[in-house]
Protein backbone atom coordinates (compact mmCIF):
# COMPACT_ATOMS: atom_id res chain seq x y z
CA UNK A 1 -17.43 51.93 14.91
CA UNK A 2 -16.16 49.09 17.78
CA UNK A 3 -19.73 47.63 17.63
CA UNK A 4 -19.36 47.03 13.64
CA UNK A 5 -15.93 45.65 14.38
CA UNK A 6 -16.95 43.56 17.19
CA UNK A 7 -20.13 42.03 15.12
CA UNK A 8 -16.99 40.60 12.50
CA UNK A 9 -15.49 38.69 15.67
CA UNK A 10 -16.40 34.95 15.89
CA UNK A 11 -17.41 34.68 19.57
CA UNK A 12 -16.33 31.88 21.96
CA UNK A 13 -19.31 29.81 21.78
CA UNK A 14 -18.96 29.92 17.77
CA UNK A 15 -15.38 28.92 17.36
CA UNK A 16 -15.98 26.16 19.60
CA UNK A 17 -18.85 24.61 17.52
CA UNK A 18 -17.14 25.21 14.94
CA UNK A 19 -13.92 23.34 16.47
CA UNK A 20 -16.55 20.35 17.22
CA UNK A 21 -17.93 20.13 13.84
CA UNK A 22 -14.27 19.83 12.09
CA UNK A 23 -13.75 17.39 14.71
CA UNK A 24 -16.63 14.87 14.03
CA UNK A 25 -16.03 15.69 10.21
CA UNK A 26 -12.75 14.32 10.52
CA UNK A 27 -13.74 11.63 13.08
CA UNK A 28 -16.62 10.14 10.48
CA UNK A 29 -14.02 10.48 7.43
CA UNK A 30 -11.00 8.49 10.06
CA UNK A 31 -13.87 5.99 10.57
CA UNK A 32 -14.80 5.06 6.81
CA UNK A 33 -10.72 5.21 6.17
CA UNK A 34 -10.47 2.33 8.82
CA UNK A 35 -13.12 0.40 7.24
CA UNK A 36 -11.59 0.82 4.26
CA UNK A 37 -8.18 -0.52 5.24
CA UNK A 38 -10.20 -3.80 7.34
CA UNK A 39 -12.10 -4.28 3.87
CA UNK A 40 -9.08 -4.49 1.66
CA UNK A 41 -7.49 -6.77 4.38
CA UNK A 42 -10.30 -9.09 4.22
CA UNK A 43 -10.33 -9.25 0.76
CA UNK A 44 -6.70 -10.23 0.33
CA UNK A 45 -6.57 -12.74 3.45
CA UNK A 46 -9.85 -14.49 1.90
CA UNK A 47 -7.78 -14.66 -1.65
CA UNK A 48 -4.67 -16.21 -0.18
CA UNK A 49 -3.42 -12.78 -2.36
CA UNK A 50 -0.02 -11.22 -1.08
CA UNK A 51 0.42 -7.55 -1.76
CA UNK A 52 2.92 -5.07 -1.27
CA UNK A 53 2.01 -1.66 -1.34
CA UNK A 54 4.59 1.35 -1.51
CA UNK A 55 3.90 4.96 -1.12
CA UNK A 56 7.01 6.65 -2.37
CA UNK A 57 6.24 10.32 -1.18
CA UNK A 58 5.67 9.86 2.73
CA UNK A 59 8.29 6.33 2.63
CA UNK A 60 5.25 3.94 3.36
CA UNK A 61 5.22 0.57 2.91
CA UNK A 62 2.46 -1.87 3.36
CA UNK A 63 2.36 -5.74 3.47
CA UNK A 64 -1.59 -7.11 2.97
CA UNK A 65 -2.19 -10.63 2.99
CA UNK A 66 -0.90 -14.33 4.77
CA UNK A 67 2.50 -13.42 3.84
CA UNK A 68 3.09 -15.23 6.81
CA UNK A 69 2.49 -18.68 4.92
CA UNK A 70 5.06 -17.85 2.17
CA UNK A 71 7.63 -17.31 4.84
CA UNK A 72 6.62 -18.83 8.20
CA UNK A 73 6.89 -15.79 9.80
CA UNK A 74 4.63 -12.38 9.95
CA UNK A 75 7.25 -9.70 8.02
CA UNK A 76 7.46 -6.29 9.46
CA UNK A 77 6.33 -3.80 6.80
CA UNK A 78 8.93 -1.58 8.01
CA UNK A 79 12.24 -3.87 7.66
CA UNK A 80 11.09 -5.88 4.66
CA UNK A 81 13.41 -7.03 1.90
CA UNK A 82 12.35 -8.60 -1.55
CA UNK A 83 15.89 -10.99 -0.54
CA UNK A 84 13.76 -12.75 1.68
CA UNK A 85 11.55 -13.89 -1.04
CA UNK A 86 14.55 -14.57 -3.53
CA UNK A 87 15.64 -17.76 -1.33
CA UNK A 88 12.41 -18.64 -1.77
CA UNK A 89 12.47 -18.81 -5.60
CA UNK A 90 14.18 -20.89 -7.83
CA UNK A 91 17.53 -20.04 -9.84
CA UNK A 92 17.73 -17.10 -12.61
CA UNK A 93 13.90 -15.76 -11.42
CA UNK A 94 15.32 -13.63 -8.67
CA UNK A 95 17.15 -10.97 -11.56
CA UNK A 96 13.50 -11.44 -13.60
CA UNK A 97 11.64 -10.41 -10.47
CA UNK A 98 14.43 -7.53 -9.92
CA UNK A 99 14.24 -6.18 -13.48
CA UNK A 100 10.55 -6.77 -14.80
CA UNK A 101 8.70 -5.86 -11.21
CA UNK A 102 10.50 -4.69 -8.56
CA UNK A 103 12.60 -1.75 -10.48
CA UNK A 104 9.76 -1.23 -13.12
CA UNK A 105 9.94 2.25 -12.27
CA UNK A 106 13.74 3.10 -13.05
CA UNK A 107 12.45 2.49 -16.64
CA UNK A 108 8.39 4.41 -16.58
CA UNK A 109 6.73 1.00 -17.21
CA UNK A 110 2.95 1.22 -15.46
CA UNK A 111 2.48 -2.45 -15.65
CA UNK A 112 3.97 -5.86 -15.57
CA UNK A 113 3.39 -9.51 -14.90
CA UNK A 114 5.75 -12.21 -14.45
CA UNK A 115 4.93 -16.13 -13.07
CA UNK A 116 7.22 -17.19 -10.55
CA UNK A 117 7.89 -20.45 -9.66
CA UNK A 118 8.90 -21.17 -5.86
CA UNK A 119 10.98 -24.02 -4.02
CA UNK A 120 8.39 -24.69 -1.91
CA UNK A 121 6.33 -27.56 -3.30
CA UNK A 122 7.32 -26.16 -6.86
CA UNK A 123 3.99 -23.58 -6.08
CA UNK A 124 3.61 -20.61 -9.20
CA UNK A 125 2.43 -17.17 -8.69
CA UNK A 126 1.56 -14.73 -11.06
CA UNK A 127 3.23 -11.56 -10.18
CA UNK A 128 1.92 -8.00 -11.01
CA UNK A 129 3.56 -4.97 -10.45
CA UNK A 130 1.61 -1.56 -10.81
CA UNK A 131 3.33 1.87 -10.54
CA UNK A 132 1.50 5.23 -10.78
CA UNK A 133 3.04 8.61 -11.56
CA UNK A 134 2.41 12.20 -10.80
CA UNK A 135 2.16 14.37 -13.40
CA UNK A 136 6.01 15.38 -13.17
CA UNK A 137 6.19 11.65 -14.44
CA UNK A 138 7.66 10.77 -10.83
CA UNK A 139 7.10 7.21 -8.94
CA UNK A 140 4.04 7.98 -6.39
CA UNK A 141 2.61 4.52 -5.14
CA UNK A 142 3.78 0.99 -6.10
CA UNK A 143 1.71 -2.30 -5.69
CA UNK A 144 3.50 -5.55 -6.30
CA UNK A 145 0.29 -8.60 -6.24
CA UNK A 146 1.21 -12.35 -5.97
CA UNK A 147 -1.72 -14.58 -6.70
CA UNK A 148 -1.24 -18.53 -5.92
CA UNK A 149 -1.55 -20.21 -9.55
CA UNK A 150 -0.91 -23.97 -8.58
């Protein structure tokens, strides 16, 4: 009876290849993750593209791009405020950019655009705001694109 019992036991040896094979698993899948993230950084730094990416459920937010040219200085992800971009823009498109974009999911929309004209050598960007939803119909991720227009 303690032999057949024993023989159900994982021994030493086993749980510890075992342990090694979750860990590479996970190691390749980190790996392709992080190549993933340089990727989409690429892309958007080759565009001139600014993106802001929110993750509402773990309170994540992402900047992606040269924002650094927009406001001659490299934003922390972190501590960043749409404000900063408001002084930036000229009168009356601050409240469009608040209402059509930036609160798009107080109202369910999925999608919206706006052009945006800034101070700054009177330069436009088309503005696009994507919000997806879990199936409770609750805010999940957020991406807010800018795209240099002329």
């Amino acid at each position: 009876m303690e032999a057949m019992l024993d023989a159900g036991k994982e021994q030493p040896g086993q749980t510890f290849e075992r342990l090694k094979y979750q860990n590479d698993l996970l190691s390749a899948m980190n790996e392709r993750l992080v190549d993933s993230d340089r990727m989409y950084k690429m892309i958007a730094k080759s565009t001139g593209d600014l993106y802001y990416y929110r993750n509402f459920r773990h309170n994540i937010t992402e900047l992606i791009g040269p924002w650094e040219e927009l406001l001659n200085r490299r934003p922390d992800p972190r501590s960043f405020r749409f404000e900063e971009i408001f002084e930036l823009l000229y009168k009356g498109e601050p409240e469009l950019f608040s209402e059509r974009i930036l609160n798009m999911e107080r109202s369910g929309e999925e999608r919206a655009s706006l052009l945006l004209r800034f101070l700054k050598n009177n330069t436009k960007y088309l503005c696009t705001g994507t919000v997806y939803y879990d199936e409770k119909g609750e805010p999940t991720d957020k991406l807010i694109g800018f795209r240099c227009i002329g």
